[in-house]
N, C-alpha and C. Protein backbone atom coordinates (compact mmCIF):
# COMPACT_ATOMS: atom_id res chain seq x y z
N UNK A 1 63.05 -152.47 -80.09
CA UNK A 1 63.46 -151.08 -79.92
C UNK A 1 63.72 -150.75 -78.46
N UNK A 2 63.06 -151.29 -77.57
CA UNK A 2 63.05 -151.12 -76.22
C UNK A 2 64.42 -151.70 -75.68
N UNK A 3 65.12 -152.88 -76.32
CA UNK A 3 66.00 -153.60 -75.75
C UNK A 3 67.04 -152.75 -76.15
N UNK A 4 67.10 -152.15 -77.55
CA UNK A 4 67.94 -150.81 -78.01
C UNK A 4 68.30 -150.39 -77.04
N UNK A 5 67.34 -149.53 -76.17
CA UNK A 5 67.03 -148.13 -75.84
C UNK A 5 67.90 -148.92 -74.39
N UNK A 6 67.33 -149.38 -74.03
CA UNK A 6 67.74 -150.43 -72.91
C UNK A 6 69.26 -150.69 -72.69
N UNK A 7 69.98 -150.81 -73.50
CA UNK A 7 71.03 -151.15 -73.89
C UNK A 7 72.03 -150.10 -74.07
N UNK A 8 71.42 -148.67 -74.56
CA UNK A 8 72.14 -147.97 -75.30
C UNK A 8 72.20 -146.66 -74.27
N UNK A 9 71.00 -146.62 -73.37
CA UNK A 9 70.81 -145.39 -72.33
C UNK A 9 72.59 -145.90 -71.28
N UNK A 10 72.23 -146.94 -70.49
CA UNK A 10 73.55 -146.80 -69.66
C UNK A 10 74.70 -146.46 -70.26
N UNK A 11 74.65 -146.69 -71.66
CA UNK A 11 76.26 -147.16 -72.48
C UNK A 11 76.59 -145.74 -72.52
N UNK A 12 75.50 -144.74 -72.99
CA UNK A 12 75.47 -143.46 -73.22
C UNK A 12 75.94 -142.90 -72.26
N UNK A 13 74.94 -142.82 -70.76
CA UNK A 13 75.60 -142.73 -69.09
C UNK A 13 77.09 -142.69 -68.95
N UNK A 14 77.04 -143.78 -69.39
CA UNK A 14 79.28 -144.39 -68.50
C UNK A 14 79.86 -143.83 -69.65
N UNK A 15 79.70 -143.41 -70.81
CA UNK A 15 80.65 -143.08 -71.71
C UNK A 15 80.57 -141.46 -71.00
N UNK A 16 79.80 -140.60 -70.92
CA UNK A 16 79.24 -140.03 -71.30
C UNK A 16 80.27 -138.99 -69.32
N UNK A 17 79.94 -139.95 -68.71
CA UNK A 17 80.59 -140.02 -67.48
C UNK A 17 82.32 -140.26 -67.17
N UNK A 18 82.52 -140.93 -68.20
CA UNK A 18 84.03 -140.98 -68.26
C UNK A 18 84.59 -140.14 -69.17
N UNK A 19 83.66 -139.55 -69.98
CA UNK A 19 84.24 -138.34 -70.88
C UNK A 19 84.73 -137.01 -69.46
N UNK A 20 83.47 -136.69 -68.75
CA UNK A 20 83.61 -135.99 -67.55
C UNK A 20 85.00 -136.27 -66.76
N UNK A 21 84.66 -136.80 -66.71
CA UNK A 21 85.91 -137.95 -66.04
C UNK A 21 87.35 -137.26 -66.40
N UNK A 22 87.42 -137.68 -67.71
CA UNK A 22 88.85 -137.82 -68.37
C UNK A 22 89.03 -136.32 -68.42
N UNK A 23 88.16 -135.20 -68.91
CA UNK A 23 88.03 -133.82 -68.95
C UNK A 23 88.05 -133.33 -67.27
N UNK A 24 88.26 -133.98 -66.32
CA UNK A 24 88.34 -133.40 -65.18
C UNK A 24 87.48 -132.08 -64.74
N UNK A 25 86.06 -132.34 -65.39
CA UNK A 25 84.92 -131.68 -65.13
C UNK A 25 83.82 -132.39 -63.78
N UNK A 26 84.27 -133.77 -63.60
CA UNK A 26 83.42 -134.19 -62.33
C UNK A 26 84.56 -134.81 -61.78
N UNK A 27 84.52 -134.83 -60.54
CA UNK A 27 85.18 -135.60 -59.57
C UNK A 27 85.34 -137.12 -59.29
N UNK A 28 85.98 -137.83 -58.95
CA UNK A 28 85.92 -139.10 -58.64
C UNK A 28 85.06 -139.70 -57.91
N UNK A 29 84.73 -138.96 -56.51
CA UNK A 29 83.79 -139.42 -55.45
C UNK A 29 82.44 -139.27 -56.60
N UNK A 30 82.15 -138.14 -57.35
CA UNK A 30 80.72 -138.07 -57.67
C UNK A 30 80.67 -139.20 -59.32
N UNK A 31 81.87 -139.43 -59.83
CA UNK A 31 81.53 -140.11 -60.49
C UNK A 31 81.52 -141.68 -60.25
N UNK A 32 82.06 -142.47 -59.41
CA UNK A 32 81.67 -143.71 -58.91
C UNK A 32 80.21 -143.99 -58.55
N UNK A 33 79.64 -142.75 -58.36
CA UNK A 33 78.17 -142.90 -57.69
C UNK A 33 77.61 -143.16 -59.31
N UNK A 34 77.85 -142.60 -60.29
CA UNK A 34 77.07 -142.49 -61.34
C UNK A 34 77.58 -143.56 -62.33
N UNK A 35 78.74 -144.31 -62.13
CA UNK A 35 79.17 -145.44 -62.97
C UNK A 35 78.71 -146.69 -62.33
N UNK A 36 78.26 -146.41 -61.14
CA UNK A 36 77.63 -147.61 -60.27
C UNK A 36 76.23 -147.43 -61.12
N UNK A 37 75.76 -146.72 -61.34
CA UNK A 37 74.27 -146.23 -61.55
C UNK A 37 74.04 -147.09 -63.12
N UNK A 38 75.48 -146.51 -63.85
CA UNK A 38 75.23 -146.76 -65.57
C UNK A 38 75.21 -148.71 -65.38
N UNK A 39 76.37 -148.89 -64.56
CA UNK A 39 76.22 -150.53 -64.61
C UNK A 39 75.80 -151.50 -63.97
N UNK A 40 74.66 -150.91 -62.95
CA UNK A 40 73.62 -151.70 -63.00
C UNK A 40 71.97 -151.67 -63.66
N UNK A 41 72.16 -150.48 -64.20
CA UNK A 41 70.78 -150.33 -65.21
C UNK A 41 71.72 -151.19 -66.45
N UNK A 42 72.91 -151.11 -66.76
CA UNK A 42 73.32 -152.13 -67.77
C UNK A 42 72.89 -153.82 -67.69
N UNK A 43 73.27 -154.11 -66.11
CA UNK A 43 73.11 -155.20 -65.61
C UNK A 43 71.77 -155.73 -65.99
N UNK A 44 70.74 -154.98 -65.45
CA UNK A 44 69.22 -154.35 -65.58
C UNK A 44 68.82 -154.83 -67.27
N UNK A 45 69.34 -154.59 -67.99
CA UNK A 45 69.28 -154.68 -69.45
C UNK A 45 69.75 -155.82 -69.55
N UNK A 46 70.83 -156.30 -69.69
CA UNK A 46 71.19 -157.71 -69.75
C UNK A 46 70.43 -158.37 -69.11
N UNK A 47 70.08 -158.54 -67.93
CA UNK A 47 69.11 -159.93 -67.60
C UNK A 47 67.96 -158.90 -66.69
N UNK A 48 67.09 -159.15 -67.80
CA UNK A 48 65.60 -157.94 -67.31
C UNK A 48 65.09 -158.78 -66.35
N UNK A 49 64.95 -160.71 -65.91
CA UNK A 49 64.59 -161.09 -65.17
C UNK A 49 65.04 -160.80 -63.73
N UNK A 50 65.99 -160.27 -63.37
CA UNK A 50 66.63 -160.02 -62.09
C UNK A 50 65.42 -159.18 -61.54
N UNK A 51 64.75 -157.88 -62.38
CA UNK A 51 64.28 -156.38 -61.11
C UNK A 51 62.68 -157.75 -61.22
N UNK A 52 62.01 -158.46 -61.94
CA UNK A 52 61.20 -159.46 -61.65
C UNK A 52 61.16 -160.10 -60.91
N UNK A 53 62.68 -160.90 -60.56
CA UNK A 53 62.86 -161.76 -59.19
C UNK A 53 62.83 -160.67 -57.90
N UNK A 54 63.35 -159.48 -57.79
CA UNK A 54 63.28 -158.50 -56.98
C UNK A 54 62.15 -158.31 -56.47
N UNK A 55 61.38 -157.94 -57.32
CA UNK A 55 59.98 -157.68 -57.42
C UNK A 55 59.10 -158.41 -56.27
N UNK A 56 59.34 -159.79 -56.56
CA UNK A 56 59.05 -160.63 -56.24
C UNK A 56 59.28 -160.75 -54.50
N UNK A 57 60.24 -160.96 -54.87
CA UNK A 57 60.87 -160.73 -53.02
C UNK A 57 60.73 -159.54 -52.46
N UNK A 58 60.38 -158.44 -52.30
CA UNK A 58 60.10 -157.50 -52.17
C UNK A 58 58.14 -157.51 -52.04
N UNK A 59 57.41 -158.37 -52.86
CA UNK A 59 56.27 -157.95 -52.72
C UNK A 59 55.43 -156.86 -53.79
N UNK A 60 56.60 -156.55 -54.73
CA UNK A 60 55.84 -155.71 -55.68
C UNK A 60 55.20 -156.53 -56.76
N UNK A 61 54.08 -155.92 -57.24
CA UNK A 61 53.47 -157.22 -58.42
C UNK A 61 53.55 -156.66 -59.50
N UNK A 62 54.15 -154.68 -59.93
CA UNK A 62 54.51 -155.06 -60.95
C UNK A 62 56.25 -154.17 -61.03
N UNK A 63 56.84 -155.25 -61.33
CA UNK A 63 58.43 -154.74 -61.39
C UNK A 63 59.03 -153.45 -61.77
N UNK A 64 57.88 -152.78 -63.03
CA UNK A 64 58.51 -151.24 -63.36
C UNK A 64 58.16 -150.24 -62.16
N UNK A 65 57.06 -150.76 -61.24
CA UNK A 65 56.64 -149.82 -59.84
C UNK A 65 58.34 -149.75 -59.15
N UNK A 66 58.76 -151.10 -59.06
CA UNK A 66 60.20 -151.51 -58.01
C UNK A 66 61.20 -150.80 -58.85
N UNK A 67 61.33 -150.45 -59.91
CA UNK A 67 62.38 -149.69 -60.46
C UNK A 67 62.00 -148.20 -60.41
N UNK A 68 60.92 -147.56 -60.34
CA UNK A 68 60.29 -145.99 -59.99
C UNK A 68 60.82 -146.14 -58.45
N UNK A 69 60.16 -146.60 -57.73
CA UNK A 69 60.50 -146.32 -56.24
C UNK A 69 62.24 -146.63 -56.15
N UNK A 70 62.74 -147.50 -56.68
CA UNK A 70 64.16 -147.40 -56.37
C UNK A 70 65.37 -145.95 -56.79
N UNK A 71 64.52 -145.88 -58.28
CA UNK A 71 64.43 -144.43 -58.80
C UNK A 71 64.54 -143.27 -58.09
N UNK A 72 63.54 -143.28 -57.73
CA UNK A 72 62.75 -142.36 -56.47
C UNK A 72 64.32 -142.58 -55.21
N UNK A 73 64.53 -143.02 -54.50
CA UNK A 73 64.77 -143.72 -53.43
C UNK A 73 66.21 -142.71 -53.81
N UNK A 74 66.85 -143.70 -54.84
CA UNK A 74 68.44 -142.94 -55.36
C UNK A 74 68.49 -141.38 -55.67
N UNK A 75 67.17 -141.26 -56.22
CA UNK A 75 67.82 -139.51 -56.40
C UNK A 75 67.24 -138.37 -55.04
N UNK A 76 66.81 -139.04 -54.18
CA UNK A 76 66.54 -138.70 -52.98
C UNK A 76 68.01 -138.39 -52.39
N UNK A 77 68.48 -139.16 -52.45
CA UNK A 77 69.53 -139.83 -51.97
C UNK A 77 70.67 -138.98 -52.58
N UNK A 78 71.02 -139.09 -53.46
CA UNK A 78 71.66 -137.72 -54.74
C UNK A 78 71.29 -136.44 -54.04
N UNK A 79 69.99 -136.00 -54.47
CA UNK A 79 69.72 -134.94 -53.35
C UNK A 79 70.50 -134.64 -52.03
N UNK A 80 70.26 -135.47 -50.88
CA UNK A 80 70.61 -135.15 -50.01
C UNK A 80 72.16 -135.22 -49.83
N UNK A 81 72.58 -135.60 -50.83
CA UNK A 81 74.44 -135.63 -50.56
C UNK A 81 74.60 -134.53 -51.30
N UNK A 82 74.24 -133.80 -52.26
CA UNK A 82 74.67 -132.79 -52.75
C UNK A 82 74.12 -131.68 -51.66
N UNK A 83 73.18 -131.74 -50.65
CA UNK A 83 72.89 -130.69 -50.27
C UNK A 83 73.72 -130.38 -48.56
N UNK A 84 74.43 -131.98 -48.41
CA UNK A 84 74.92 -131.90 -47.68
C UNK A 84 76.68 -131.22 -47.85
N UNK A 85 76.81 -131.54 -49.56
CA UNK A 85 77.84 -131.18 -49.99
C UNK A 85 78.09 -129.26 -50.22
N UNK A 86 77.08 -129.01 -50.53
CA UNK A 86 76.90 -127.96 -50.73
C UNK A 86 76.90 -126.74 -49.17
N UNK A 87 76.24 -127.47 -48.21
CA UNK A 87 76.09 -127.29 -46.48
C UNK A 87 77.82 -126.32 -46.36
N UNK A 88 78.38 -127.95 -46.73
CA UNK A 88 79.75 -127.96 -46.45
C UNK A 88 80.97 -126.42 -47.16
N UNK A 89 80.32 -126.58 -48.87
CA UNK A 89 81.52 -125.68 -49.12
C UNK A 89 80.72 -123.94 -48.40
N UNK A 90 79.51 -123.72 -48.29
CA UNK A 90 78.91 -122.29 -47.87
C UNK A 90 79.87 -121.98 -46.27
N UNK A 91 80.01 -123.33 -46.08
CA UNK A 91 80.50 -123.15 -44.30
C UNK A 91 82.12 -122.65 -44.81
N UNK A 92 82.36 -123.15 -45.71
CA UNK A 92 84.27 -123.10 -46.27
C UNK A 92 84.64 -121.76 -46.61
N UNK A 93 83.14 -121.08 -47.62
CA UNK A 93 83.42 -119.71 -48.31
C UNK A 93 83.31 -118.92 -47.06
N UNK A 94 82.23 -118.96 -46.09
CA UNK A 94 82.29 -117.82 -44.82
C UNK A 94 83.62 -117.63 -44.20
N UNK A 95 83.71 -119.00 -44.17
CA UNK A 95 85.23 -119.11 -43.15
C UNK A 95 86.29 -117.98 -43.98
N UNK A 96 86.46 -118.54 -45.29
CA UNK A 96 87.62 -117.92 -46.03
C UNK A 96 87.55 -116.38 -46.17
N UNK A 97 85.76 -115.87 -46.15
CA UNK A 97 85.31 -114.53 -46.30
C UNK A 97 85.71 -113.88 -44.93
N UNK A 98 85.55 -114.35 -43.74
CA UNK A 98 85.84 -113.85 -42.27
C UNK A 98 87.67 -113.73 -42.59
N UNK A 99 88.27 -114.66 -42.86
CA UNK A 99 89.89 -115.04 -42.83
C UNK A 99 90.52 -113.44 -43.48
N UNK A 100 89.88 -113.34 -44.72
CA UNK A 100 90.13 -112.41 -45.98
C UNK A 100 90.27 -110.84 -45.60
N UNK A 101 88.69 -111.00 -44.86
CA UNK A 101 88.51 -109.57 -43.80
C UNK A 101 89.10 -109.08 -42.78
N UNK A 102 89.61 -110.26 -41.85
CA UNK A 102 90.45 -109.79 -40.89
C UNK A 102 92.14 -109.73 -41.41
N UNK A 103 92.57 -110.13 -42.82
CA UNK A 103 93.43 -109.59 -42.85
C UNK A 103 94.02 -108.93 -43.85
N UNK A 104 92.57 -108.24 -43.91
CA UNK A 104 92.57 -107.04 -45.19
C UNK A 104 93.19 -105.81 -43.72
N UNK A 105 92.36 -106.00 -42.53
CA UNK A 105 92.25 -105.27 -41.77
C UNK A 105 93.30 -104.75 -40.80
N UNK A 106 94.14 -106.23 -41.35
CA UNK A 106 95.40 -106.18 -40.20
C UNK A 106 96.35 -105.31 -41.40
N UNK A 107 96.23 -105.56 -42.70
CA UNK A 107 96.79 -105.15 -43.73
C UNK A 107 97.07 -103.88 -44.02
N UNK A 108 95.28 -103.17 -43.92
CA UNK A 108 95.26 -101.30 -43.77
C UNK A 108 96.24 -101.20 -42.44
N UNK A 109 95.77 -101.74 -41.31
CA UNK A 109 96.38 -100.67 -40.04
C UNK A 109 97.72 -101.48 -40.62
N UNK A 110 98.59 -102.12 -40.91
CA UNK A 110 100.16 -101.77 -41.27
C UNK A 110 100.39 -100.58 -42.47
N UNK A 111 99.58 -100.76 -43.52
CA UNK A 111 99.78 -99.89 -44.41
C UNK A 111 100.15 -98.30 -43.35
N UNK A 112 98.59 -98.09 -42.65
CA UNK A 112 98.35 -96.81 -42.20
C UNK A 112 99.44 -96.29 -41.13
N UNK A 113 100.21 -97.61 -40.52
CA UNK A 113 101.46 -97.46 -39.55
C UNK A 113 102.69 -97.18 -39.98
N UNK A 114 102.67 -97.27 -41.79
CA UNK A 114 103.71 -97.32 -42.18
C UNK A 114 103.79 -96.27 -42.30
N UNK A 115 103.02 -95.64 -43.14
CA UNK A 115 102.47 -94.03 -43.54
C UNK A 115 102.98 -93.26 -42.19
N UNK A 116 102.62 -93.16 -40.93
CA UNK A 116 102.47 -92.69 -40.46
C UNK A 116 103.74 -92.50 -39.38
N UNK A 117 104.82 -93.76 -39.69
CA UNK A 117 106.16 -93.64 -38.95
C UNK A 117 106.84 -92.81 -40.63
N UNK A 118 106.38 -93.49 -41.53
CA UNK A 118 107.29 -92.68 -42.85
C UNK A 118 107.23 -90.85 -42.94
N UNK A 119 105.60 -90.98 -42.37
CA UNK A 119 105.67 -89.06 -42.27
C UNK A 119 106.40 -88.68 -41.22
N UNK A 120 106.23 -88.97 -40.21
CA UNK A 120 107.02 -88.75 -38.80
C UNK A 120 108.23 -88.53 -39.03
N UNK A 121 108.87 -89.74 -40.12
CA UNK A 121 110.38 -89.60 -40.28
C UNK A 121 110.79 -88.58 -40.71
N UNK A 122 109.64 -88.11 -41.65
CA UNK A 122 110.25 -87.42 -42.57
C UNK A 122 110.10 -86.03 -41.84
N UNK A 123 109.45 -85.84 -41.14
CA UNK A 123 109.25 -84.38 -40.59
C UNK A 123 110.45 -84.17 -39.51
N UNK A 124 111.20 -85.23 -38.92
CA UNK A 124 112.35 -85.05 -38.67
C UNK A 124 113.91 -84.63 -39.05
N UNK A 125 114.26 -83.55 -38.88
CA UNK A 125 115.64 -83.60 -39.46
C UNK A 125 116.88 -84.21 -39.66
């Protein structure tokens, strides 16, 4: 059941990710990060001896610890790119909110110049 589950979680992932994908609901940059993710926990499943040999070289004695901390490690990591991503568009919306304002502003004083040569005109004979 485990080798199931094993087997069937990434498959779920990358399908599941290229549905996103194809629906142009996630992006390219963010989905390479997560099809890298589905196919090596696939990899992971196919030959369970690999995160053992890891393990090993690394110094961990028991291999599901080396897959938590790597765990750990990647969505740290996730974290900090989304928050760097996020940094990025708040800096984009101010910009566009300052842009918007100053030429709402330039916008009234033409409106109010227009008004105000159109009355002029008109009070002329």
């Amino acid at each position: 059941m485990a080798i199931i589950a094993a087997f069937a979680l990434p498959l779920i992932i990358l399908v599941f990710v290229l549905d996103l994908l194809r629906r142009k609901k996630l992006r390219e940059k963010y989905a390479a990060l997560w099809l890298i993710v589905g196919f090596l926990i696939l990899i992971l499943a196919w030959f369970p001896y690999l995160l053992g040999v890891a393990a090993g070289l690394l110094g961990v004695q028991v291999p599901s610890n080396l897959l938590f901390a790597i765990s750990i490690v990647f969505l740290l990591g996730v974290l900090l790119h989304l928050s760097v991503e996020i940094s990025e568009v708040e800096d984009e919306t101010r910009t566009l909110a300052e842009e918007v304002a100053i030429l709402r502003v330039q916008v009234e004083k033409l409106s109010c110049s227009q008004d105000n040569g159109s009355a002029a005109s008109a009070d002329q004979p």
